[in-house]
Structures are given as C-alpha cells and as structure tokens.
N, C-alpha and C. Protein backbone atom coordinates (compact mmCIF):
# COMPACT_ATOMS: atom_id res chain seq x y z
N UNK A 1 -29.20 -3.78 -30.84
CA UNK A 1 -27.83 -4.19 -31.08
C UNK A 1 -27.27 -4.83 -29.82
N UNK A 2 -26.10 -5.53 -29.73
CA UNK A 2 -25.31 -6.03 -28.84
C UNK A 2 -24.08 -5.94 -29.51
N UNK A 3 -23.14 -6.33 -27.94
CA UNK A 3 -21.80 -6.40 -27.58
C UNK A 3 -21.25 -7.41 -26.80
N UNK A 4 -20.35 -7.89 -27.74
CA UNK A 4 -19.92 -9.32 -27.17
C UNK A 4 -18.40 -8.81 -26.68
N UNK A 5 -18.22 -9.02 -25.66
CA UNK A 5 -16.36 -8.32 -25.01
C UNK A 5 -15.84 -9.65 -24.73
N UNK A 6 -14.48 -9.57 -24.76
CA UNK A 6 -13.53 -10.91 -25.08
C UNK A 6 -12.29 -10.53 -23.93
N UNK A 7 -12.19 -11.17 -22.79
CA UNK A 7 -11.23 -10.84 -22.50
C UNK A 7 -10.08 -12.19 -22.06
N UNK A 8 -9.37 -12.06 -22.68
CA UNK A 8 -8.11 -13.37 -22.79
C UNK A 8 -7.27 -13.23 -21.45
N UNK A 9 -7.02 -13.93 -20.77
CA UNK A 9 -6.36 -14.00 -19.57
C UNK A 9 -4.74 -14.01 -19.92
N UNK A 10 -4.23 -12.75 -18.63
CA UNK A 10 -2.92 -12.02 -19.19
C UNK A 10 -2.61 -11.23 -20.35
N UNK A 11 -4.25 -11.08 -21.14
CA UNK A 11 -4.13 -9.89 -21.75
C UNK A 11 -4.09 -8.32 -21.08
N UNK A 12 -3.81 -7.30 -21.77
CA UNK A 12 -3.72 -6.18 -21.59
C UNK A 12 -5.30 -5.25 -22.67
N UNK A 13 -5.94 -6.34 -23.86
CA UNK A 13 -6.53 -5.86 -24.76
C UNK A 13 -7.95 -6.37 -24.34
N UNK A 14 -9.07 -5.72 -24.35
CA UNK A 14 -10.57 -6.09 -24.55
C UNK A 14 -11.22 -5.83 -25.91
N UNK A 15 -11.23 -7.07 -26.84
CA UNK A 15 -12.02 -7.05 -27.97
C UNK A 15 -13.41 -6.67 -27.74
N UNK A 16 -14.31 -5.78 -28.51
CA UNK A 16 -15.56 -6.15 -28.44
C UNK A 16 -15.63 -6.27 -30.18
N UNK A 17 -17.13 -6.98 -29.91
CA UNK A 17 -17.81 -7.43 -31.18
C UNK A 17 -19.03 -6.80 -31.39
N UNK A 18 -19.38 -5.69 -32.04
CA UNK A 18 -20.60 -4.79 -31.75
C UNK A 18 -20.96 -5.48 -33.39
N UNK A 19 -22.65 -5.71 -32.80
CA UNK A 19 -23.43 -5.79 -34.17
C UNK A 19 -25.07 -5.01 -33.90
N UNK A 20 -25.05 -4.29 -34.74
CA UNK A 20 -26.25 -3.12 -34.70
C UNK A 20 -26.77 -3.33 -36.22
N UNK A 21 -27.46 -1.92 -36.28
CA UNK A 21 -28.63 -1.61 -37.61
C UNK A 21 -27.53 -1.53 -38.24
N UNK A 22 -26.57 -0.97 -38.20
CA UNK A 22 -25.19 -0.33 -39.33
C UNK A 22 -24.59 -1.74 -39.60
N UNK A 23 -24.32 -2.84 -39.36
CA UNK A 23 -23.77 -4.07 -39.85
C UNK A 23 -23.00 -4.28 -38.67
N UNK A 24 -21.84 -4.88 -38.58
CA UNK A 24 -20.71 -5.71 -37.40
C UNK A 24 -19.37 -4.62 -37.46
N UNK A 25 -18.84 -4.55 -36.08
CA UNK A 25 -17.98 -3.82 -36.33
C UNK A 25 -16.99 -4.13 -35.32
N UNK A 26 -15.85 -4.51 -34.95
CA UNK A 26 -14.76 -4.13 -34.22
C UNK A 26 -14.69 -2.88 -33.43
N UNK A 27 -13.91 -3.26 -32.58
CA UNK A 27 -13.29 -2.64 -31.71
C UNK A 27 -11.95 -2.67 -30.60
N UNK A 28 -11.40 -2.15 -30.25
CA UNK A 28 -10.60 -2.69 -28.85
C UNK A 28 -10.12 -1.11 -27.65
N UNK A 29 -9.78 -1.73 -26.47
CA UNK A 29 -10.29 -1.09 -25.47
C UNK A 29 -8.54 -1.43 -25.10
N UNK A 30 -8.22 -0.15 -24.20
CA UNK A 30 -7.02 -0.80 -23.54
C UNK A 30 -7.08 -1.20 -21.67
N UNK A 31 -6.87 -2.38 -21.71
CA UNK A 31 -7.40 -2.98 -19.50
C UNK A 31 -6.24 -2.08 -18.71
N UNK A 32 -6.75 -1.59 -18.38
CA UNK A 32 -6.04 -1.09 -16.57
C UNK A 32 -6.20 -1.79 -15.61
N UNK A 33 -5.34 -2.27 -14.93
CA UNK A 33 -5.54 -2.99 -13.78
C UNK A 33 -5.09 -2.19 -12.50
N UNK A 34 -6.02 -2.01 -11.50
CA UNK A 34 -5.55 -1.42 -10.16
C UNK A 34 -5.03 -2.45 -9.51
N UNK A 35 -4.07 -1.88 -8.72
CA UNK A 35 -3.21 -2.36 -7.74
C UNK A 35 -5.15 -2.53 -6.63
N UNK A 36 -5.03 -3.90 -5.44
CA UNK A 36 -5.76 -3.79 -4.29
C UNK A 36 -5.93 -2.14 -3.59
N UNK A 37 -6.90 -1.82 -3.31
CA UNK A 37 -7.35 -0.77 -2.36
C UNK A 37 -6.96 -1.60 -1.07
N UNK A 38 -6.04 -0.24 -0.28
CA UNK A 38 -5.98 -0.91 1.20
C UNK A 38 -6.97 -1.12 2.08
N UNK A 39 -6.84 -2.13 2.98
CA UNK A 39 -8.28 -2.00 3.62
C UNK A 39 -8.38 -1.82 5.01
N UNK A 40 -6.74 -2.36 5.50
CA UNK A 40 -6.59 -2.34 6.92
C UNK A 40 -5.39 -1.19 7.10
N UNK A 41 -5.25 -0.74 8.09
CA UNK A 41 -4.25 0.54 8.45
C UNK A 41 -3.14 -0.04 9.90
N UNK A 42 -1.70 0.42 10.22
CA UNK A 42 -1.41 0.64 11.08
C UNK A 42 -1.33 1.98 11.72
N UNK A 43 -1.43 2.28 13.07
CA UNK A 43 -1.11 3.94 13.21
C UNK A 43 -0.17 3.80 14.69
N UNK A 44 0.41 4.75 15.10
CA UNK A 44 0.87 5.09 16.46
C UNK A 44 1.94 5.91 16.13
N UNK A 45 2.98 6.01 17.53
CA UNK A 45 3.75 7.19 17.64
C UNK A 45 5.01 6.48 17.85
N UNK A 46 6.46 7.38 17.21
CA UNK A 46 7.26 7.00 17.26
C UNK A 46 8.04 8.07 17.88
N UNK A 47 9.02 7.42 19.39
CA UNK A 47 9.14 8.79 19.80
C UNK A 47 10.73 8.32 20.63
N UNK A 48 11.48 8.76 21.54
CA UNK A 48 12.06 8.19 22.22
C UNK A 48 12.98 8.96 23.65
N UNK A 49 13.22 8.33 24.20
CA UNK A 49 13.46 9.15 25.54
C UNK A 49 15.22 8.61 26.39
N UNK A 50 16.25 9.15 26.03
CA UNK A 50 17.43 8.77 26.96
C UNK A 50 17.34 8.30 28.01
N UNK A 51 16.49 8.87 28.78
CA UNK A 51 17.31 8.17 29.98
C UNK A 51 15.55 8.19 30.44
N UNK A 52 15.43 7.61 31.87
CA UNK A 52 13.90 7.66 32.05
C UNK A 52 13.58 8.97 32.54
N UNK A 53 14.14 9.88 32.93
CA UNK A 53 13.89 11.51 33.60
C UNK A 53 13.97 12.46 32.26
N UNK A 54 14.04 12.45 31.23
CA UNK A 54 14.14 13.28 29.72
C UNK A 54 13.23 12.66 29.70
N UNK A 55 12.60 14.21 28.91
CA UNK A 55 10.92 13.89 28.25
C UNK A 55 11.08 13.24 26.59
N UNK A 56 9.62 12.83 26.76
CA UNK A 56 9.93 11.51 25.35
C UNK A 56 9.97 12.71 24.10
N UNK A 57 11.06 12.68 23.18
CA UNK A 57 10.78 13.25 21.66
C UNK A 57 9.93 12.63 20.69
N UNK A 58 9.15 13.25 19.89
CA UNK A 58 8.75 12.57 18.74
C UNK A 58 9.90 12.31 17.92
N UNK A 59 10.17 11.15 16.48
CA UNK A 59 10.98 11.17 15.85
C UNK A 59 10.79 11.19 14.58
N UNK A 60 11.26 11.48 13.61
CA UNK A 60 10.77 11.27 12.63
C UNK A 60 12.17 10.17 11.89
N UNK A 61 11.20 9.33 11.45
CA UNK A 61 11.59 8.20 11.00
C UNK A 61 10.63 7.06 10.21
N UNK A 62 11.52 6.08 9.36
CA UNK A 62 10.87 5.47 8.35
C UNK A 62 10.19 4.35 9.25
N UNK A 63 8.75 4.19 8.95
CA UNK A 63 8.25 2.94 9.40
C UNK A 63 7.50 2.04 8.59
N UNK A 64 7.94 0.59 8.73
CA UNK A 64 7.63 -0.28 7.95
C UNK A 64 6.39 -1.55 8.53
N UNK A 65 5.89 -2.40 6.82
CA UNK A 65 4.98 -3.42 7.83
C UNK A 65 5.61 -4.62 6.78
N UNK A 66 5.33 -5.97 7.35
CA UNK A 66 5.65 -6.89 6.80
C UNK A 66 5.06 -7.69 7.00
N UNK A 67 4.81 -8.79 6.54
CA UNK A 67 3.65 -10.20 6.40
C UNK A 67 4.16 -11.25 7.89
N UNK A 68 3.68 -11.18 8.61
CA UNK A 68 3.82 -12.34 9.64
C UNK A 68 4.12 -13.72 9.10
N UNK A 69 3.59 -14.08 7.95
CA UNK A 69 3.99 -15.60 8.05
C UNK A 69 4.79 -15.82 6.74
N UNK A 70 4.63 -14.57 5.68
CA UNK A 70 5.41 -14.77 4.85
C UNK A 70 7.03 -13.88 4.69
N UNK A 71 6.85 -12.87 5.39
CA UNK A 71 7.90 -12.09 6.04
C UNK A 71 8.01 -10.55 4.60
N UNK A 72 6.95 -10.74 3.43
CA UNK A 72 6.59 -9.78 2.24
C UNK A 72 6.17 -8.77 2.79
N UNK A 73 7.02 -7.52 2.22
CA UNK A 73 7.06 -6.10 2.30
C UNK A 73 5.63 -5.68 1.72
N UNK A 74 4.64 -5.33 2.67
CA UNK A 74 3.30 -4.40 2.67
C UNK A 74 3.56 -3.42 2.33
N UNK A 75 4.56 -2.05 3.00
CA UNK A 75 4.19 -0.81 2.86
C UNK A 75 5.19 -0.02 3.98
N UNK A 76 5.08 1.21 3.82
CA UNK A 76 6.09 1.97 4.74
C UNK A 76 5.78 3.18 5.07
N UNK A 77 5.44 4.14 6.11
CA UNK A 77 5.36 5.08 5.74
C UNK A 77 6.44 6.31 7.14
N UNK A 78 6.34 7.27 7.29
CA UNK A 78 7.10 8.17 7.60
C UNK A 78 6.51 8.93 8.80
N UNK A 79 7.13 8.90 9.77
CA UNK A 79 6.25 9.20 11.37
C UNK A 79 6.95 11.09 11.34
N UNK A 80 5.82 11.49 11.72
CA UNK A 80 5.85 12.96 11.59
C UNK A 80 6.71 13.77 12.88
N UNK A 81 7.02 14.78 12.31
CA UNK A 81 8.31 15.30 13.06
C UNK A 81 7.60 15.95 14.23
N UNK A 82 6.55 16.46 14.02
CA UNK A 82 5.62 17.34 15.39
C UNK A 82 5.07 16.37 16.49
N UNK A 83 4.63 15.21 16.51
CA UNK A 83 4.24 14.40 17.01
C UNK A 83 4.37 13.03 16.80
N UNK A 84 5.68 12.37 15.92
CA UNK A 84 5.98 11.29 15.86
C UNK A 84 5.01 10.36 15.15
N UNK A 85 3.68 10.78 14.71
CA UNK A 85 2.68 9.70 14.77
C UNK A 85 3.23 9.40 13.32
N UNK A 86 2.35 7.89 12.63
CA UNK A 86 2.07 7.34 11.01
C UNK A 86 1.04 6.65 10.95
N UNK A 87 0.91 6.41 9.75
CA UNK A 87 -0.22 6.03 9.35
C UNK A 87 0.02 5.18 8.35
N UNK A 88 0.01 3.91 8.68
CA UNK A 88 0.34 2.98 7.95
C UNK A 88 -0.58 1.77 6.90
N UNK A 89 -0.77 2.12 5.53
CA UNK A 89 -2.20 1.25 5.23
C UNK A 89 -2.02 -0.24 4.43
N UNK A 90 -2.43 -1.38 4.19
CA UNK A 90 -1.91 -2.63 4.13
C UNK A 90 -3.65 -3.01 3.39
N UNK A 91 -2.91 -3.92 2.74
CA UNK A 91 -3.96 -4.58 1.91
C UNK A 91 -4.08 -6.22 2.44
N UNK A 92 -3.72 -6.36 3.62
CA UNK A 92 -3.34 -7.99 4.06
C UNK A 92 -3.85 -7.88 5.33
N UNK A 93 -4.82 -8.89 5.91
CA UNK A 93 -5.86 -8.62 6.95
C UNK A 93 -5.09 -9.22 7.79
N UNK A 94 -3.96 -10.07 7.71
CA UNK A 94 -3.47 -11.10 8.73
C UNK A 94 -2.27 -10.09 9.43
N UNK A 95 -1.57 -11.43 10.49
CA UNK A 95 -0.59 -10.28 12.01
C UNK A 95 0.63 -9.89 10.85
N UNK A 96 1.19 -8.92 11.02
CA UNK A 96 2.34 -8.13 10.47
C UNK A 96 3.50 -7.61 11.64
N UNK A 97 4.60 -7.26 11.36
CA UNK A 97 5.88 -7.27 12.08
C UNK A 97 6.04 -5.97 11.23
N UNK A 98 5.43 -4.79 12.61
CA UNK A 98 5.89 -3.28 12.43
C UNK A 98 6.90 -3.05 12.54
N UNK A 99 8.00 -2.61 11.77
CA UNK A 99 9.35 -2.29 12.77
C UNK A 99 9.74 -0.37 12.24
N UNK A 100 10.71 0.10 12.98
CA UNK A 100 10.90 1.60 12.43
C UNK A 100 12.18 1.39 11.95
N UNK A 101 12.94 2.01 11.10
CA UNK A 101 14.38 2.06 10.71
C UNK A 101 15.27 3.01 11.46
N UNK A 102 15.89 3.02 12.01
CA UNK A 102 16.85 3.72 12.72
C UNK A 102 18.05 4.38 12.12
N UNK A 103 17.84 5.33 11.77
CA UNK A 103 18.84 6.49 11.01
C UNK A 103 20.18 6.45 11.77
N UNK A 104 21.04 6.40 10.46
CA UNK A 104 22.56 6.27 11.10
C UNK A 104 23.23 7.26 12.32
N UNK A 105 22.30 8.48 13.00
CA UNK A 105 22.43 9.10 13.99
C UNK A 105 22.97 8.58 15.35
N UNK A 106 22.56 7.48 15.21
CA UNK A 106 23.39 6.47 16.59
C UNK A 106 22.23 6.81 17.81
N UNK A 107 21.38 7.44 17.74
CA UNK A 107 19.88 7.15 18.72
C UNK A 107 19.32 6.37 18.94
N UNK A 108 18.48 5.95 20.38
CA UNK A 108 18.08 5.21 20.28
C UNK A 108 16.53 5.46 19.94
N UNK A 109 15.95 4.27 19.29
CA UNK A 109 14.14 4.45 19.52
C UNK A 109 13.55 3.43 19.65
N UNK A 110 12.30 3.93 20.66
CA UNK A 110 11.21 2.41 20.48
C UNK A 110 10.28 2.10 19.64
C-alpha cells in the first residue's frame, strides 16, 4: 500500500490518500507548527553600585534583546535577585541591543 500526503500552503490540514488491500481511503491530520528553537543565548549580570566606595548589588530586573538592524523584539528575560545574572535565548544569529528596564524606584543601573 501507499500514502500520498497533500499539504496546501497556509493550510492548517494534511490530507492523506491511503490505498491498500482494503480499497482507497481518506484521511486528515491536524499541522502544528513550532515557533524556531533558540539557538543563540545572551547571559551576564545585572547589578549596580552608588557611589564608587558601596559594594556592587545584584538587581533584579527585566532584561531585554532586540534586532540590531531591524530594531524587532527577540525576547526578555529576568536577572536574578541572588546574583543579578540572566539568561537570555534568541533565535537571530546577528548584533542585538541588550538593554535592562529600570523600575520606577528611581535607581540607578548598569
């Protein structure tokens, strides 16, 4: 027997066409499409220090990535309160513009 699969572009449906010993028969399948697997990551620490004699805090705060040449929102993620660090993952191999968001606290950070 064989199976002939049909798939129409901007469909959501995969026809097949099964013909065996039993005669021809229909079918349909429903397509899932995954979002890209990330492939590249940002990481580091987000931390900040008043004056230059105060030791540096970690912070916790939102951090973001964005497309260098197209300026499109990659991804964001959240720098940890014990050690400031994130881990940031991106599906776009080219330069990006990390920045952190600065909570209405009136602090400063780098």
């Amino acid at each position: 027997s064989f199976a002939r699969h049909l798939i129409a572009g901007g469909e959501t449906q995969v026809q097949v066409y099964r013909v065996g010993s039993d005669g021809a028969s229909w079918t349909q399948y429903q397509v899932i499409e995954f979002a890209p697997a990330p492939g590249y990551y940002f990481g580091g620490t987000v931390a900040e220090q008043a004056t230059p004699t105060d030791p540096i805090t970690p912070v916790v705060t939102t951090v973001r990535a964005y497309r260098r040449d197209t300026g499109a929102f990659m991804g964001e993620a959240t720098s940890s309160g014990t050690g400031g660090s994130y881990y940031l993952e991106t599906t776009y191999s080219g330069s990006h513009y990390v920045v952190t968001l600065d909570p209405a606290s009136g602090e400063s950070y780098n």
